[in-house]
PDB file of N, CA and C in Angstrom:
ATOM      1  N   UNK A   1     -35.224  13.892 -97.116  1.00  0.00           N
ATOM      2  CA  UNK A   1     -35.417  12.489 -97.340  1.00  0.00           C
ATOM      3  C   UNK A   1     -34.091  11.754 -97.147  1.00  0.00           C
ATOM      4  N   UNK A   2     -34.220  10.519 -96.623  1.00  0.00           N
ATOM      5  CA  UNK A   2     -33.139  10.003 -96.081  1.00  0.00           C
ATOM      6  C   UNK A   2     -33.136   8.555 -97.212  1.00  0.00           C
ATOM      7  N   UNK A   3     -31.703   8.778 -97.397  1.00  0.00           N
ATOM      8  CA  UNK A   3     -31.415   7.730 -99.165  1.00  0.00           C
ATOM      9  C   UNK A   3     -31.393   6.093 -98.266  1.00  0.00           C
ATOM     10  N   UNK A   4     -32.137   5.066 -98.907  1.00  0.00           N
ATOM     11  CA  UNK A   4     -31.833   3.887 -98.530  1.00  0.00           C
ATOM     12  C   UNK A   4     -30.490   3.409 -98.589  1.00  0.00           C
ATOM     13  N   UNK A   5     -30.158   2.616 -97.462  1.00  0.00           N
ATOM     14  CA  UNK A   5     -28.659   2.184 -97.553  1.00  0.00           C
ATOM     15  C   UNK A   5     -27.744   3.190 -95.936  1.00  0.00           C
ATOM     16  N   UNK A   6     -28.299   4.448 -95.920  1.00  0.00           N
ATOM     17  CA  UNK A   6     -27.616   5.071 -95.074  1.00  0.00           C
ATOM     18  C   UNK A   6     -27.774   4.858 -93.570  1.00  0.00           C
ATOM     19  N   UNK A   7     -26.808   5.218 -93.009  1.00  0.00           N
ATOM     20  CA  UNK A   7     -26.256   4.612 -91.288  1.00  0.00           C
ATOM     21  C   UNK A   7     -26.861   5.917 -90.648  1.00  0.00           C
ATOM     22  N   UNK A   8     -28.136   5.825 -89.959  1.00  0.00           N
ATOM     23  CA  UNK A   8     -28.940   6.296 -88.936  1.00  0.00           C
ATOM     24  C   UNK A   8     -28.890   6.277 -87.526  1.00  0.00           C
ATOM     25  N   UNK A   9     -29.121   7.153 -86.632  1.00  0.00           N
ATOM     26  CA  UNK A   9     -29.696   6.702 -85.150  1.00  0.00           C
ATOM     27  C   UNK A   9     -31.009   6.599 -84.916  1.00  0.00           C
ATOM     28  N   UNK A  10     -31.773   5.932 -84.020  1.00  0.00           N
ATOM     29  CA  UNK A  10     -33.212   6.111 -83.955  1.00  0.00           C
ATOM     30  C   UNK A  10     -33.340   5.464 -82.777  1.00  0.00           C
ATOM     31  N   UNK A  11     -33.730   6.259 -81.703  1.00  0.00           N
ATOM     32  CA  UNK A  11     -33.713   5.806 -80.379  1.00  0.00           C
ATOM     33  C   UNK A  11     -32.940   5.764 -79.843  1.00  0.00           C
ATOM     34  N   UNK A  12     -31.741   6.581 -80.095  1.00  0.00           N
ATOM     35  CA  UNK A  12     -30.236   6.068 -79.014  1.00  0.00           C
ATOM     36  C   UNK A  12     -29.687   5.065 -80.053  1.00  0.00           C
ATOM     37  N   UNK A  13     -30.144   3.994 -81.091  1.00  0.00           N
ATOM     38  CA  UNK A  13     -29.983   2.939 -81.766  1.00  0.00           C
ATOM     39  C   UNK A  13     -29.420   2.866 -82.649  1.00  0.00           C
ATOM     40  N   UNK A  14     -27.983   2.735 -83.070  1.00  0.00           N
ATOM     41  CA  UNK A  14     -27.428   2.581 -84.874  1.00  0.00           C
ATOM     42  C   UNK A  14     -28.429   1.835 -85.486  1.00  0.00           C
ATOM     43  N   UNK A  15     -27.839   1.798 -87.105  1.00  0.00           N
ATOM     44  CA  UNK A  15     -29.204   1.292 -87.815  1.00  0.00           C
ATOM     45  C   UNK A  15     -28.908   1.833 -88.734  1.00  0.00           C
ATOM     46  N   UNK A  16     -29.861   0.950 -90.011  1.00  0.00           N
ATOM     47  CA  UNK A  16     -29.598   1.377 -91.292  1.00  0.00           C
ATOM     48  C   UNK A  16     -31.218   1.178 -92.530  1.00  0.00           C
ATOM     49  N   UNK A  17     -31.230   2.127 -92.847  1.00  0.00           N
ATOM     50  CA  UNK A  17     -32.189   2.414 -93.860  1.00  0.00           C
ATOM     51  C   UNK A  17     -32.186   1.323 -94.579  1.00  0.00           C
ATOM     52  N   UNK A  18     -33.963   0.451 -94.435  1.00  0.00           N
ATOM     53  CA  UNK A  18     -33.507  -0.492 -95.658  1.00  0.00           C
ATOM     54  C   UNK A  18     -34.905  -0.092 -96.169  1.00  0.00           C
ATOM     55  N   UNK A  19     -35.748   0.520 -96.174  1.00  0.00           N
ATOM     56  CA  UNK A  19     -37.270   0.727 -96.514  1.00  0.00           C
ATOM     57  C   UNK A  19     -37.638   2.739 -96.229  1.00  0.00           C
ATOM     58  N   UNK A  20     -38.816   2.905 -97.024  1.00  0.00           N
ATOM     59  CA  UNK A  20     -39.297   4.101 -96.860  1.00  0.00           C
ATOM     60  C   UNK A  20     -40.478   4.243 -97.669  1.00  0.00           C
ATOM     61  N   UNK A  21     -41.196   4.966 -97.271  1.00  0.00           N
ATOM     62  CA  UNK A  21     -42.644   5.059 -97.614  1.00  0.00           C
ATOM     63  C   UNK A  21     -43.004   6.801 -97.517  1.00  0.00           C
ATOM     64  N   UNK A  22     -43.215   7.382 -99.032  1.00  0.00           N
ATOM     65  CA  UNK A  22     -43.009   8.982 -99.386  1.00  0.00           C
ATOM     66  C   UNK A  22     -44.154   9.409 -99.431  1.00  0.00           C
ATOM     67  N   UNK A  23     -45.537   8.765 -99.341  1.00  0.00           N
ATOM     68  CA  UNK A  23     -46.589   9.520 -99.586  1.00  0.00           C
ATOM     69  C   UNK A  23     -47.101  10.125 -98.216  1.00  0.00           C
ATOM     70  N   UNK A  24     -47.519  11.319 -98.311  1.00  0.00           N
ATOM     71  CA  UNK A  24     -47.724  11.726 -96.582  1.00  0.00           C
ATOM     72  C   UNK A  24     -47.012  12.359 -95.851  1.00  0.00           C
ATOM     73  N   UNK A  25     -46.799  11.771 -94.349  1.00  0.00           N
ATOM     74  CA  UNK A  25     -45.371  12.155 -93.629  1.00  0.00           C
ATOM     75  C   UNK A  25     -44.394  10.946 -94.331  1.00  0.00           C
ATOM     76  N   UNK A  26     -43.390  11.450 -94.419  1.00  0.00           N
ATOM     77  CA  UNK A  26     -42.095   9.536 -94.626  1.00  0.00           C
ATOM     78  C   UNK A  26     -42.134   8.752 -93.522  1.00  0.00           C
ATOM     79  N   UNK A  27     -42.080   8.031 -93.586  1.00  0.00           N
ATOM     80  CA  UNK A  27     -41.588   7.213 -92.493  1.00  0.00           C
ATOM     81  C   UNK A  27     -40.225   5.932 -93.578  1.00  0.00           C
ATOM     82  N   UNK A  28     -39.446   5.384 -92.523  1.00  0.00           N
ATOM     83  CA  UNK A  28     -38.460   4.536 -92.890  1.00  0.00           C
ATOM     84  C   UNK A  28     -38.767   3.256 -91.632  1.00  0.00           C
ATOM     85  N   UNK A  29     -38.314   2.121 -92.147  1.00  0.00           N
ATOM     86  CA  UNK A  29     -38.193   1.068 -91.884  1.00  0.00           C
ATOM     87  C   UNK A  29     -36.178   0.926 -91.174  1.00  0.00           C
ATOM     88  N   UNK A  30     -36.040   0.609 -90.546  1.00  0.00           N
ATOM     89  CA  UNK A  30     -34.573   0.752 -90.148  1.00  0.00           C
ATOM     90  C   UNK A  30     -34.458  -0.911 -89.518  1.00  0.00           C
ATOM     91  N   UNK A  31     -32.784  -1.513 -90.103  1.00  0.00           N
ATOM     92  CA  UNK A  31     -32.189  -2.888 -89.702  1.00  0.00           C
ATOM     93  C   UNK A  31     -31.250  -2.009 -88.402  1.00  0.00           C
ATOM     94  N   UNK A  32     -31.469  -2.737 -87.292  1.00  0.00           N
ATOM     95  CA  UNK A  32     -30.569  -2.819 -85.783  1.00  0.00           C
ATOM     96  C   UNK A  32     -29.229  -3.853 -86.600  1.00  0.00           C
ATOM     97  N   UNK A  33     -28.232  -3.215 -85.780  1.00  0.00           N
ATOM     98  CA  UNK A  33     -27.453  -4.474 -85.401  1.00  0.00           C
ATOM     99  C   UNK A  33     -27.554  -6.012 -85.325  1.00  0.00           C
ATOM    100  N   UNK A  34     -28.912  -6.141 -84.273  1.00  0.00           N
ATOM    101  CA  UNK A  34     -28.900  -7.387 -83.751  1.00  0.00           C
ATOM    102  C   UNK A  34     -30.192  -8.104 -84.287  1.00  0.00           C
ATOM    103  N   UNK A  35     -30.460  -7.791 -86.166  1.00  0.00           N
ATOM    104  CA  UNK A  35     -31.004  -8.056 -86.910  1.00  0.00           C
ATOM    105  C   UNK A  35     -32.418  -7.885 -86.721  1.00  0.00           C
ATOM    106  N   UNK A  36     -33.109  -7.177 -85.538  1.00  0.00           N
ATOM    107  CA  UNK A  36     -34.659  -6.686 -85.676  1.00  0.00           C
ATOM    108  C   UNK A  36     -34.497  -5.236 -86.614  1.00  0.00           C
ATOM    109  N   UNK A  37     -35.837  -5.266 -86.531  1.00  0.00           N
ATOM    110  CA  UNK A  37     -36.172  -4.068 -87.623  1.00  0.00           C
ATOM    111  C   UNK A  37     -37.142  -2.722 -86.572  1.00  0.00           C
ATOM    112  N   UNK A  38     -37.376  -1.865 -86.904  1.00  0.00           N
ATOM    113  CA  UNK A  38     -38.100  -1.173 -86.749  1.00  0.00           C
ATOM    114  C   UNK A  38     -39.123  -0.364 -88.061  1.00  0.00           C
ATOM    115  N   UNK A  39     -40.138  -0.605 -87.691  1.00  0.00           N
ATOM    116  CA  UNK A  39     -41.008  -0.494 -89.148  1.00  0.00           C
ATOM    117  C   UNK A  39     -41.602   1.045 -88.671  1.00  0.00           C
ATOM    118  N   UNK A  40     -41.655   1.710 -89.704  1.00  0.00           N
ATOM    119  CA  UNK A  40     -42.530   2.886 -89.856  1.00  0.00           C
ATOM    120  C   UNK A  40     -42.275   4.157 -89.068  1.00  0.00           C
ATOM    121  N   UNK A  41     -40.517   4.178 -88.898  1.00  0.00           N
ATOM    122  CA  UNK A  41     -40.243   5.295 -87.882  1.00  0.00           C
ATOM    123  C   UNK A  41     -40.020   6.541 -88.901  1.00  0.00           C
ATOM    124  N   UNK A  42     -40.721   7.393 -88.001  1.00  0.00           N
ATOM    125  CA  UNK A  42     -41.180   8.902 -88.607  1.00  0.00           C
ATOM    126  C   UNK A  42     -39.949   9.870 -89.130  1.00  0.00           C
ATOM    127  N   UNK A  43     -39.897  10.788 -89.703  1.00  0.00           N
ATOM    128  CA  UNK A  43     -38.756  11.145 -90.546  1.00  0.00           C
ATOM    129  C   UNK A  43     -37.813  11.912 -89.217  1.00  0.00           C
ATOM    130  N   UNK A  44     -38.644  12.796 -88.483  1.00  0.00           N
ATOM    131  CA  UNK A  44     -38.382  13.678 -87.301  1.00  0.00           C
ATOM    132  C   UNK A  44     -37.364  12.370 -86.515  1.00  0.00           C
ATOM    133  N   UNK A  45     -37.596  11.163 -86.171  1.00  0.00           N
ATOM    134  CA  UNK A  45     -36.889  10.374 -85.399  1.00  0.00           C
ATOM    135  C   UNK A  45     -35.781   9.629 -85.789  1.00  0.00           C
ATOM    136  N   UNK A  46     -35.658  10.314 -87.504  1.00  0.00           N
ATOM    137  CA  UNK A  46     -34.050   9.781 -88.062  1.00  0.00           C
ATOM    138  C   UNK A  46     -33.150  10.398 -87.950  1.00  0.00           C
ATOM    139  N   UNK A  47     -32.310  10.422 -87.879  1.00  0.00           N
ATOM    140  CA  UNK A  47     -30.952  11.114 -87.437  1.00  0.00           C
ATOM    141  C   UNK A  47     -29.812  10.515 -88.424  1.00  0.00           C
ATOM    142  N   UNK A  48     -29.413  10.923 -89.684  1.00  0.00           N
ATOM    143  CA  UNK A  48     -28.582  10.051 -90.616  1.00  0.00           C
ATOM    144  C   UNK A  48     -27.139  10.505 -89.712  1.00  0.00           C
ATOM    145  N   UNK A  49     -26.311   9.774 -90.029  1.00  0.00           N
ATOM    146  CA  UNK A  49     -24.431   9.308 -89.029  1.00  0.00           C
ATOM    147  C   UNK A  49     -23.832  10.244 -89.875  1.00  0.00           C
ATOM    148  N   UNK A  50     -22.864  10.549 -90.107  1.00  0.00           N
ATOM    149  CA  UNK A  50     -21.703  11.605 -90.615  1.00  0.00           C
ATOM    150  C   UNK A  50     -21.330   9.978 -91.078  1.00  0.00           C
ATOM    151  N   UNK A  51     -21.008  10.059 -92.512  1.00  0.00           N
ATOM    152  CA  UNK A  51     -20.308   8.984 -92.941  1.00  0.00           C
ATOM    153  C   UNK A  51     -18.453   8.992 -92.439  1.00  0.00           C
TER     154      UNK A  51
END
């Protein structure tokens, strides 16, 4: 499980955990850079950054 707040890739894409949803498969919600979101990306397609 990936902690809200943390610096992700998803798609080639930096990004940051601002949402997640535990019942089921997870999925997370992730903020871009250039302030869109991506809603409901699957746990397999997160990739958390080496702080």
């Amino acid at each position: 499980m990936v902690r809200l707040g943390t610096r992700v890739k998803v798609q080639g894409r930096d990004g940051v955990v601002i949402g997640r949803v535990v019942s089921g498969n997870p999925t997370y919600d992730v903020r871009l850079p250039d302030g869109s979101m991506l809603k409901n990306v699957p746990e397999r397609d997160v990739q958390p950054l080496a702080a």
